[in-house]
PDB file of N, CA and C in Angstrom:
ATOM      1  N   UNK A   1      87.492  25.544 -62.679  1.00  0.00           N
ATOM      2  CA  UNK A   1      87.497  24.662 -61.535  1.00  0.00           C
ATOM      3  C   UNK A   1      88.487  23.520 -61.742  1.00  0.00           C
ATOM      4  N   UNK A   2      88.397  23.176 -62.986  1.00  0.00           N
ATOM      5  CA  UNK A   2      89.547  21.885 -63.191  1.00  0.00           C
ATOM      6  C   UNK A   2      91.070  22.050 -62.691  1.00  0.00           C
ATOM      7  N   UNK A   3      91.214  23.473 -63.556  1.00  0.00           N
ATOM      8  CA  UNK A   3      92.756  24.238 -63.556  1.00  0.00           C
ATOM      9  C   UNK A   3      93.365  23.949 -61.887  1.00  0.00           C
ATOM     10  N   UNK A   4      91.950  24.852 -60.625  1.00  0.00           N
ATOM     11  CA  UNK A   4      92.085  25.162 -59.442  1.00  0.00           C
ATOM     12  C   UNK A   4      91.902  23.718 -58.994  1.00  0.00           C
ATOM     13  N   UNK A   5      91.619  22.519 -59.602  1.00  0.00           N
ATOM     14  CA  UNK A   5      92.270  21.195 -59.157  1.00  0.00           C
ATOM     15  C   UNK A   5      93.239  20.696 -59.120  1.00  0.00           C
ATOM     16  N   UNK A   6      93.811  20.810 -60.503  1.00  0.00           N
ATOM     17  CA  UNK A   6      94.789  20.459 -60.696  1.00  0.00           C
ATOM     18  C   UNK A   6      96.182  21.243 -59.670  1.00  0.00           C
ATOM     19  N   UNK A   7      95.746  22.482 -59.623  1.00  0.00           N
ATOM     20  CA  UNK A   7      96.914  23.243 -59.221  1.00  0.00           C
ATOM     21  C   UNK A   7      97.131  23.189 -57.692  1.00  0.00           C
ATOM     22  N   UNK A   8      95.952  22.476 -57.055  1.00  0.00           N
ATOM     23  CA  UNK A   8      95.344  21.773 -55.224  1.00  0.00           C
ATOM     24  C   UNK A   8      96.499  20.455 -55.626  1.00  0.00           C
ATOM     25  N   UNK A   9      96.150  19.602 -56.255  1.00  0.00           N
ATOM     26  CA  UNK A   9      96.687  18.162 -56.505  1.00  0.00           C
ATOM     27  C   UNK A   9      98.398  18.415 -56.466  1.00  0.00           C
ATOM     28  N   UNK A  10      98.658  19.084 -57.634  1.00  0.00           N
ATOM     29  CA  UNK A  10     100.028  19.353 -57.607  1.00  0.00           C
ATOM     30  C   UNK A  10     101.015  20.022 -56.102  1.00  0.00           C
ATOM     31  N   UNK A  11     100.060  21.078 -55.331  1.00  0.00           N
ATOM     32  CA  UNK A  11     100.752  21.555 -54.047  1.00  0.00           C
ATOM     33  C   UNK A  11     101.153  20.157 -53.120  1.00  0.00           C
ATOM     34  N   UNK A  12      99.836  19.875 -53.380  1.00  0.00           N
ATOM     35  CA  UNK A  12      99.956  18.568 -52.183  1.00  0.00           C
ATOM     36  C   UNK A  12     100.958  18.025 -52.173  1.00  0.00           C
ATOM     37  N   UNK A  13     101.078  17.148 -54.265  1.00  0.00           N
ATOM     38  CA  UNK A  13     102.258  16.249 -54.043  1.00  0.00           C
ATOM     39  C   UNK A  13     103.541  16.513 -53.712  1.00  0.00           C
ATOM     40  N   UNK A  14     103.761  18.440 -54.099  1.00  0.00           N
ATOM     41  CA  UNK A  14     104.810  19.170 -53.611  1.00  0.00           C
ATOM     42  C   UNK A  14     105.061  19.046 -52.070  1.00  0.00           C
ATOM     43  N   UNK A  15     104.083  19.725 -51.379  1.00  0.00           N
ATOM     44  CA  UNK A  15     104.040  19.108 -49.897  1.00  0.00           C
ATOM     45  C   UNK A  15     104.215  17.556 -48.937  1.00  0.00           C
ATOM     46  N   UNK A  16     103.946  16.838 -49.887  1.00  0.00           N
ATOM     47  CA  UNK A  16     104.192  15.448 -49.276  1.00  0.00           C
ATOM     48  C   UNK A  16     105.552  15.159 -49.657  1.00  0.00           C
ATOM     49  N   UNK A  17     106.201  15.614 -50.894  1.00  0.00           N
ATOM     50  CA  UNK A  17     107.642  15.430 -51.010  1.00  0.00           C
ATOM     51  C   UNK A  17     108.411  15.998 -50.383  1.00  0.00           C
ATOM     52  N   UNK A  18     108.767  17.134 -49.978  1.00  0.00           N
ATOM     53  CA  UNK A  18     109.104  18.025 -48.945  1.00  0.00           C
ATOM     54  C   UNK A  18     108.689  17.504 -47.425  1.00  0.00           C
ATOM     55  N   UNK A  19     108.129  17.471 -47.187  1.00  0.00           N
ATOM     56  CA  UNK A  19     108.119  16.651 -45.956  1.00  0.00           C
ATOM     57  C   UNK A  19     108.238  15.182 -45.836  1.00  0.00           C
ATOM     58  N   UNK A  20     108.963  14.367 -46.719  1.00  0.00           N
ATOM     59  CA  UNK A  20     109.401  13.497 -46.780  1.00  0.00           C
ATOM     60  C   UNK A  20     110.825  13.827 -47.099  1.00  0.00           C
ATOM     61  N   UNK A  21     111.031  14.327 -47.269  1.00  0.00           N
ATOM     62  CA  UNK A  21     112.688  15.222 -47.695  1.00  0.00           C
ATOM     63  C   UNK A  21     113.228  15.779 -46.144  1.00  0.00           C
ATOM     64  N   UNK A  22     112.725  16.478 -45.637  1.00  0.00           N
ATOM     65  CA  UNK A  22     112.491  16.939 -43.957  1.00  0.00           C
ATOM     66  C   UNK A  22     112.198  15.936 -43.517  1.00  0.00           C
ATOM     67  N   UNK A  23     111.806  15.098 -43.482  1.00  0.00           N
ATOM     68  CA  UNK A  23     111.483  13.961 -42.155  1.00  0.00           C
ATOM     69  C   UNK A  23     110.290  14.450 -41.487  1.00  0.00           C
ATOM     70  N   UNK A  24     109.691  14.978 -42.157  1.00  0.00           N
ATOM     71  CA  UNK A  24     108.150  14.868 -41.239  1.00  0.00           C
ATOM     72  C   UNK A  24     107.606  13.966 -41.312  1.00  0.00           C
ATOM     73  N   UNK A  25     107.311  13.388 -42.403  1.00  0.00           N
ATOM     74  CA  UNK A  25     106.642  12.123 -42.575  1.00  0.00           C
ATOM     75  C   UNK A  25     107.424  11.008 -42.324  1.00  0.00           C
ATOM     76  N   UNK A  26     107.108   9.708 -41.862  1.00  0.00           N
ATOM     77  CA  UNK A  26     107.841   8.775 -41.903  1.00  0.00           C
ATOM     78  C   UNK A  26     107.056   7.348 -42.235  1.00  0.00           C
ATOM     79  N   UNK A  27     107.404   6.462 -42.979  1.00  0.00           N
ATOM     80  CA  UNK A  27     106.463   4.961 -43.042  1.00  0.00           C
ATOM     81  C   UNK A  27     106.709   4.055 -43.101  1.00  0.00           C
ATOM     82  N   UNK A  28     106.696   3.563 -41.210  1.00  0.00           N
ATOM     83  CA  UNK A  28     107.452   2.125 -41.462  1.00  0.00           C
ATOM     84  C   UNK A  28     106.185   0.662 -41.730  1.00  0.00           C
ATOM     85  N   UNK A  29     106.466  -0.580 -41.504  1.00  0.00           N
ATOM     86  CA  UNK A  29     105.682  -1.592 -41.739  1.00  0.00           C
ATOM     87  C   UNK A  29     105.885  -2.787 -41.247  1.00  0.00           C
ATOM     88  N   UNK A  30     105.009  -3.443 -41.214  1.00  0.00           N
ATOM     89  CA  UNK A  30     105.329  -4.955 -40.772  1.00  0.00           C
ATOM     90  C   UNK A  30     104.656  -5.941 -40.926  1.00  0.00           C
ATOM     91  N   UNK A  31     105.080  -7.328 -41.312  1.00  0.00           N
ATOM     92  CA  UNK A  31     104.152  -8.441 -41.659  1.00  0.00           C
ATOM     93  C   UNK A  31     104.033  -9.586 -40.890  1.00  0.00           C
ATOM     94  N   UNK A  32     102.755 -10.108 -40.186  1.00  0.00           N
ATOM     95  CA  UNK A  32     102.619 -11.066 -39.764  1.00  0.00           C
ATOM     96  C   UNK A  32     102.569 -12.282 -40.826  1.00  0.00           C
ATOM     97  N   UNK A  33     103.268 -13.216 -40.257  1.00  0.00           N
ATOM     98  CA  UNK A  33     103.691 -14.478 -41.104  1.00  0.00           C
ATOM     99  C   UNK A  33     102.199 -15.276 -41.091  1.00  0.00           C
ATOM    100  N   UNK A  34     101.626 -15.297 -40.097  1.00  0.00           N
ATOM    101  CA  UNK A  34     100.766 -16.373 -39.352  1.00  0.00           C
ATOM    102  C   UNK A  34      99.290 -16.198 -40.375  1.00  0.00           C
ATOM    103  N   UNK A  35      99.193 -14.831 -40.194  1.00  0.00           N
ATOM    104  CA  UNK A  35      97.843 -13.825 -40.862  1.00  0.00           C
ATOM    105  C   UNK A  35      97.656 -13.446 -42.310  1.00  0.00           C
ATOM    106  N   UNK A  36      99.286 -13.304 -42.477  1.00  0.00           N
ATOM    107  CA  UNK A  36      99.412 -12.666 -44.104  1.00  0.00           C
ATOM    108  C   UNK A  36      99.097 -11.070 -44.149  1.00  0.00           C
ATOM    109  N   UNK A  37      98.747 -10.495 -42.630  1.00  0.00           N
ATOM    110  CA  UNK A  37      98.324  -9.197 -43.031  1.00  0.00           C
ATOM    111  C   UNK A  37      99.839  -8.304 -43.119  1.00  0.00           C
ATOM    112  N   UNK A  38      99.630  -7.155 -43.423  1.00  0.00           N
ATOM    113  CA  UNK A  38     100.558  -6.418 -43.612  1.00  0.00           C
ATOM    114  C   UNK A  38     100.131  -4.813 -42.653  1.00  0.00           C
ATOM    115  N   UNK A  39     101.122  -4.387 -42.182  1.00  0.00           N
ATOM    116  CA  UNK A  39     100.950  -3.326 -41.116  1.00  0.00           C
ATOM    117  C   UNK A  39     101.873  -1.900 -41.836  1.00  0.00           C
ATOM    118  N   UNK A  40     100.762  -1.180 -41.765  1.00  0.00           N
ATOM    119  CA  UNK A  40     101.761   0.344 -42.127  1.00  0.00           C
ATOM    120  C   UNK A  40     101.373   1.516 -41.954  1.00  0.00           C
ATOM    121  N   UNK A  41     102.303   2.575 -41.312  1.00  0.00           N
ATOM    122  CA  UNK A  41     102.676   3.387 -40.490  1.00  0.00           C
ATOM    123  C   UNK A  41     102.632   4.861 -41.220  1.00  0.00           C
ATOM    124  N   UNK A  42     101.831   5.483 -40.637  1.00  0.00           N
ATOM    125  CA  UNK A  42     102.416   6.718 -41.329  1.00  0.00           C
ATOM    126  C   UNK A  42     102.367   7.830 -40.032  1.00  0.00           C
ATOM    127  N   UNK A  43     103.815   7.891 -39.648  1.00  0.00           N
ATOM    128  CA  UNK A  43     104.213   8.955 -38.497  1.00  0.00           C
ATOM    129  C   UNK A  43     104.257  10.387 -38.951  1.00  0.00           C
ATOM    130  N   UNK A  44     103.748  11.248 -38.286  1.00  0.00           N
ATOM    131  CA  UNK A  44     103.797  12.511 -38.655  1.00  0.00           C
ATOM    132  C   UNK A  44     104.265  12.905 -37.522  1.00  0.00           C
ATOM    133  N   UNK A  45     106.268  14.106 -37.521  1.00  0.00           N
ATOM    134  CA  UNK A  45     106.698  14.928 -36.844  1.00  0.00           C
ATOM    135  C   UNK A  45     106.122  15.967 -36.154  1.00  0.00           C
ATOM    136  N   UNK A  46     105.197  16.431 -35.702  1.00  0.00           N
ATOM    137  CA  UNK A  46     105.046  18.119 -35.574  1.00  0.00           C
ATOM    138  C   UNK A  46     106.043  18.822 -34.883  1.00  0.00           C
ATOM    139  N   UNK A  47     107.022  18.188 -34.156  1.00  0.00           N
ATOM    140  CA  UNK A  47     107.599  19.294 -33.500  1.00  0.00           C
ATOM    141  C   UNK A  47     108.630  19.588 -34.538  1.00  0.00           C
ATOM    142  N   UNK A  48     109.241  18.503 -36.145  1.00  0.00           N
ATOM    143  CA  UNK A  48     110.038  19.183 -37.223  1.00  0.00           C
ATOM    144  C   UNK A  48     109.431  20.137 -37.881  1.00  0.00           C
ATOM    145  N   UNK A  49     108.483  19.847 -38.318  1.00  0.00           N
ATOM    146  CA  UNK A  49     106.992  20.675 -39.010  1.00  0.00           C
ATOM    147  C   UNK A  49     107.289  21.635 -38.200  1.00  0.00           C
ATOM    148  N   UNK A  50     106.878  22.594 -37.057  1.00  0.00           N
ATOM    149  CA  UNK A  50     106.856  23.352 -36.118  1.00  0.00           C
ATOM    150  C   UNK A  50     108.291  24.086 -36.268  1.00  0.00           C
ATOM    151  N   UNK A  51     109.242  23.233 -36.329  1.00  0.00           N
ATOM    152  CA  UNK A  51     110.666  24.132 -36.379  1.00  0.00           C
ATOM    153  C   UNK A  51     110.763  24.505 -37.785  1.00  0.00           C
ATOM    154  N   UNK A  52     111.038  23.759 -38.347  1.00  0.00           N
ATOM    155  CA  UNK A  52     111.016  24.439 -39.923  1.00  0.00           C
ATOM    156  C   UNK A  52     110.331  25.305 -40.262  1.00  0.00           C
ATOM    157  N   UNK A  53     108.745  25.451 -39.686  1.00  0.00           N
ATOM    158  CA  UNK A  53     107.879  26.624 -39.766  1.00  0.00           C
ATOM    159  C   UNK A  53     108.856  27.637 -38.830  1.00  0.00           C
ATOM    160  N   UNK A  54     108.828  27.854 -37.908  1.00  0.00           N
ATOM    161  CA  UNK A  54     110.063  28.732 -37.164  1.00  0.00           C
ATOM    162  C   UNK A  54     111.172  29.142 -38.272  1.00  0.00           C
ATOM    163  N   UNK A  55     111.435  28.403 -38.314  1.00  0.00           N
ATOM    164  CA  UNK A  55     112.940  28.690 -39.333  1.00  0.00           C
ATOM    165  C   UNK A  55     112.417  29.604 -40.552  1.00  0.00           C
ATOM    166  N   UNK A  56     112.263  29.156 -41.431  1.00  0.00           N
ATOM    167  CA  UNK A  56     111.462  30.110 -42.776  1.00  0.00           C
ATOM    168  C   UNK A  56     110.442  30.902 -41.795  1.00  0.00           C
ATOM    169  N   UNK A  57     109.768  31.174 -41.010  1.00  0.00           N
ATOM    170  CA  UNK A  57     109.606  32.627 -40.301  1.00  0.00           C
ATOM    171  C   UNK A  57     110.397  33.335 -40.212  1.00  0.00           C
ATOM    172  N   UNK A  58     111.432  32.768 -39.341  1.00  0.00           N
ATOM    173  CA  UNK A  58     112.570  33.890 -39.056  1.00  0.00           C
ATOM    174  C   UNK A  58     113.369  34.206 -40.620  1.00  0.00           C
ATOM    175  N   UNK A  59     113.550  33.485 -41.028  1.00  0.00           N
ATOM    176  CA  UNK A  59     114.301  33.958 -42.523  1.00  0.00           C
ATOM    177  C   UNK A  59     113.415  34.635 -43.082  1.00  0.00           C
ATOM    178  N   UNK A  60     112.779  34.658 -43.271  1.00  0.00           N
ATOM    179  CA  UNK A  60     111.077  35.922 -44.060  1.00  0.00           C
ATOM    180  C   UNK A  60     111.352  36.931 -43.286  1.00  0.00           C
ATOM    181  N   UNK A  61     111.710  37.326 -41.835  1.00  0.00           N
ATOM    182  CA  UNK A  61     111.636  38.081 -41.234  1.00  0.00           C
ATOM    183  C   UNK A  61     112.676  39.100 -41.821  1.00  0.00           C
ATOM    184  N   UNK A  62     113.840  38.385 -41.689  1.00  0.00           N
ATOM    185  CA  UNK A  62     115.469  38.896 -41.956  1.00  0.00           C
ATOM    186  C   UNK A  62     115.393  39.759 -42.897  1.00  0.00           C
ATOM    187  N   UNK A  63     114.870  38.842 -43.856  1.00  0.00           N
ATOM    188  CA  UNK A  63     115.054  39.315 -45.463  1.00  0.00           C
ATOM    189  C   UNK A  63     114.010  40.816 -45.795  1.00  0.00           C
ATOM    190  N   UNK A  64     113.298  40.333 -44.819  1.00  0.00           N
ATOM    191  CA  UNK A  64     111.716  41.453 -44.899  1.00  0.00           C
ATOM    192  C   UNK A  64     112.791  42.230 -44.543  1.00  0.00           C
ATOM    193  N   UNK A  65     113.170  42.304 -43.308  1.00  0.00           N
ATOM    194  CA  UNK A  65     113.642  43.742 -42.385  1.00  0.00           C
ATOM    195  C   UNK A  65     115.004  44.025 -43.705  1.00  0.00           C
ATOM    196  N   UNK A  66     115.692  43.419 -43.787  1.00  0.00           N
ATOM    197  CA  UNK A  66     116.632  43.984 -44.789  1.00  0.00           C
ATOM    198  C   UNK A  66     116.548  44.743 -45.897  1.00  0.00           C
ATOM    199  N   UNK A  67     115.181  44.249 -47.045  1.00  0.00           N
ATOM    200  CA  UNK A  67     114.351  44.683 -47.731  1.00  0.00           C
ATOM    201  C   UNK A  67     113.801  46.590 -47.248  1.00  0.00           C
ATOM    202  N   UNK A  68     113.716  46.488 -46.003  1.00  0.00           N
ATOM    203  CA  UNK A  68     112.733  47.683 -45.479  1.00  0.00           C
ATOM    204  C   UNK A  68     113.965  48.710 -45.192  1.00  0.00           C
ATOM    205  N   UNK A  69     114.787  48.142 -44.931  1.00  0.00           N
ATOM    206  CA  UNK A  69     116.057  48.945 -44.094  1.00  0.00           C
ATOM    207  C   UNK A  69     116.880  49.512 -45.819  1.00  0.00           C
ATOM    208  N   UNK A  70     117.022  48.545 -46.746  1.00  0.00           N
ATOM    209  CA  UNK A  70     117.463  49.315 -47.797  1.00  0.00           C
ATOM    210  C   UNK A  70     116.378  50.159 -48.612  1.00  0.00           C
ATOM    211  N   UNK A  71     115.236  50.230 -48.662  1.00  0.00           N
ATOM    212  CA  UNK A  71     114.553  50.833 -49.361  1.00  0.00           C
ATOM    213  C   UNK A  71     114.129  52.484 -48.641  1.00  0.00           C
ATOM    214  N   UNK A  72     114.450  51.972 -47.277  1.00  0.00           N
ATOM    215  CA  UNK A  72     114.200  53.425 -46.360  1.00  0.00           C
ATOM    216  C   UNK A  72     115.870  54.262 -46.606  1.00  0.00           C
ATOM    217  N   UNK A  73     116.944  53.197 -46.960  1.00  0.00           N
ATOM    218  CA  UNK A  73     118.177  53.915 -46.916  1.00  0.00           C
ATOM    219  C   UNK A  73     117.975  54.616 -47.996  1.00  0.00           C
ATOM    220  N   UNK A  74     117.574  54.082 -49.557  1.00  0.00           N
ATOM    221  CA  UNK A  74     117.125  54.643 -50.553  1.00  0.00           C
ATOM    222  C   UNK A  74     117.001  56.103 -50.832  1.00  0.00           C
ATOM    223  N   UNK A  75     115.558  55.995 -50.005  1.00  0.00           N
ATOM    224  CA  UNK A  75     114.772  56.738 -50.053  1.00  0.00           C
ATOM    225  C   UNK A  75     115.188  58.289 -49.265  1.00  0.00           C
ATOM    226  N   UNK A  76     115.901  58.083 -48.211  1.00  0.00           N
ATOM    227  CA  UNK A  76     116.843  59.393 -47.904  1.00  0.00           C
ATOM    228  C   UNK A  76     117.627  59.761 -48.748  1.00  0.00           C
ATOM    229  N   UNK A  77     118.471  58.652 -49.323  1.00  0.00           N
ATOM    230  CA  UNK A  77     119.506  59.390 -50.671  1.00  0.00           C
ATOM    231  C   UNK A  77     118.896  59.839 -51.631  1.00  0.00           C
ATOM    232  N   UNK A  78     117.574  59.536 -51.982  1.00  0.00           N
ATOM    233  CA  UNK A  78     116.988  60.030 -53.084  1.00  0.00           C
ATOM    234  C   UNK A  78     116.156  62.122 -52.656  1.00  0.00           C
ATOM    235  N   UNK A  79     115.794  61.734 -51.278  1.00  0.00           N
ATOM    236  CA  UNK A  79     115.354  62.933 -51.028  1.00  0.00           C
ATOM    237  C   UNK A  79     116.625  63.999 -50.458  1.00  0.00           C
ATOM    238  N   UNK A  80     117.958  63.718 -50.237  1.00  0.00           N
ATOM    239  CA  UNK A  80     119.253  64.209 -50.283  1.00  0.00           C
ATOM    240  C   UNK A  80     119.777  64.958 -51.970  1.00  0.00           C
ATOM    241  N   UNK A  81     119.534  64.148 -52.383  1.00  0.00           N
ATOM    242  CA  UNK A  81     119.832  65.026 -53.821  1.00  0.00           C
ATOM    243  C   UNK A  81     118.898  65.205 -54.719  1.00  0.00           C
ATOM    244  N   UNK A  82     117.679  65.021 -54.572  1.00  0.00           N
ATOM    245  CA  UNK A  82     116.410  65.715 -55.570  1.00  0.00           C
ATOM    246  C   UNK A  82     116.539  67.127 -54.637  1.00  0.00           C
ATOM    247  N   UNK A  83     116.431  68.271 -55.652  1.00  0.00           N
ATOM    248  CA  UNK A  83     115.548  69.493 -54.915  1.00  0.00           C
ATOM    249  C   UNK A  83     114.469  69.688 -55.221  1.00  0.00           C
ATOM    250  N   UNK A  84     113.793  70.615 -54.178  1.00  0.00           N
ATOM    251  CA  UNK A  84     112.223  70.610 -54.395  1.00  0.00           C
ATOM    252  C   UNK A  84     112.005  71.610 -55.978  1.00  0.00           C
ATOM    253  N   UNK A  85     111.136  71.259 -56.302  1.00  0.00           N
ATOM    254  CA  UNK A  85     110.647  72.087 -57.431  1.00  0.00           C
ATOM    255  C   UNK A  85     109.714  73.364 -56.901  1.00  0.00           C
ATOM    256  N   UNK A  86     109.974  74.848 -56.937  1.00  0.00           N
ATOM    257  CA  UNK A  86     109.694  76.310 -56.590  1.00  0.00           C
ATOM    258  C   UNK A  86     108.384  76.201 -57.513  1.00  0.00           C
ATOM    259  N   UNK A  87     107.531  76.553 -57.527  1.00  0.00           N
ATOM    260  CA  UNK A  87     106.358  77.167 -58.517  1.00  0.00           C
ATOM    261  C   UNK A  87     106.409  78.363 -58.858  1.00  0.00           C
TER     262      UNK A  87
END
């Protein structure tokens, strides 16, 4: 259970860096003089989130179909020059 913590903790901070790298996240701030308080922001993109998910879809896709298209090309050249074995 610790390990499967640690290895939750670590995605995250992977994920929050990456989308701070992308601009999903954003955090601006501000201070009232009068109050002393301090104000801060944490904007979240979805419609970048949303495209970038799009994007690495379609590239998974590409690569999938390319993947499928050479292994089927393969697989004819391989059944082109094996002959069957007679009993």
């Amino acid at each position: 259970m610790k390990r499967f913590s640690s290895l939750l903790i670590v995605f995250a901070i992977i994920v929050v860096g990456v989308g701070f790298y992308r601009g999903w996240f954003t955090v601006s701030g501000g201070r009232e003089a009068e109050t002393h308080k301090v104000d801060v922001n944490l904007t979240v993109d979805t419609d970048k989130v949303k495209e970038d998910v799009e994007t690495v879809k379609d590239k998974a896709t590409e690569l999938t179909g390319k993947t499928t298209d050479g292994a089927t090309e393969l697989g004819r050249e391989i059944r082109a020059t094996v002959k069957p074995v007679k009993e």
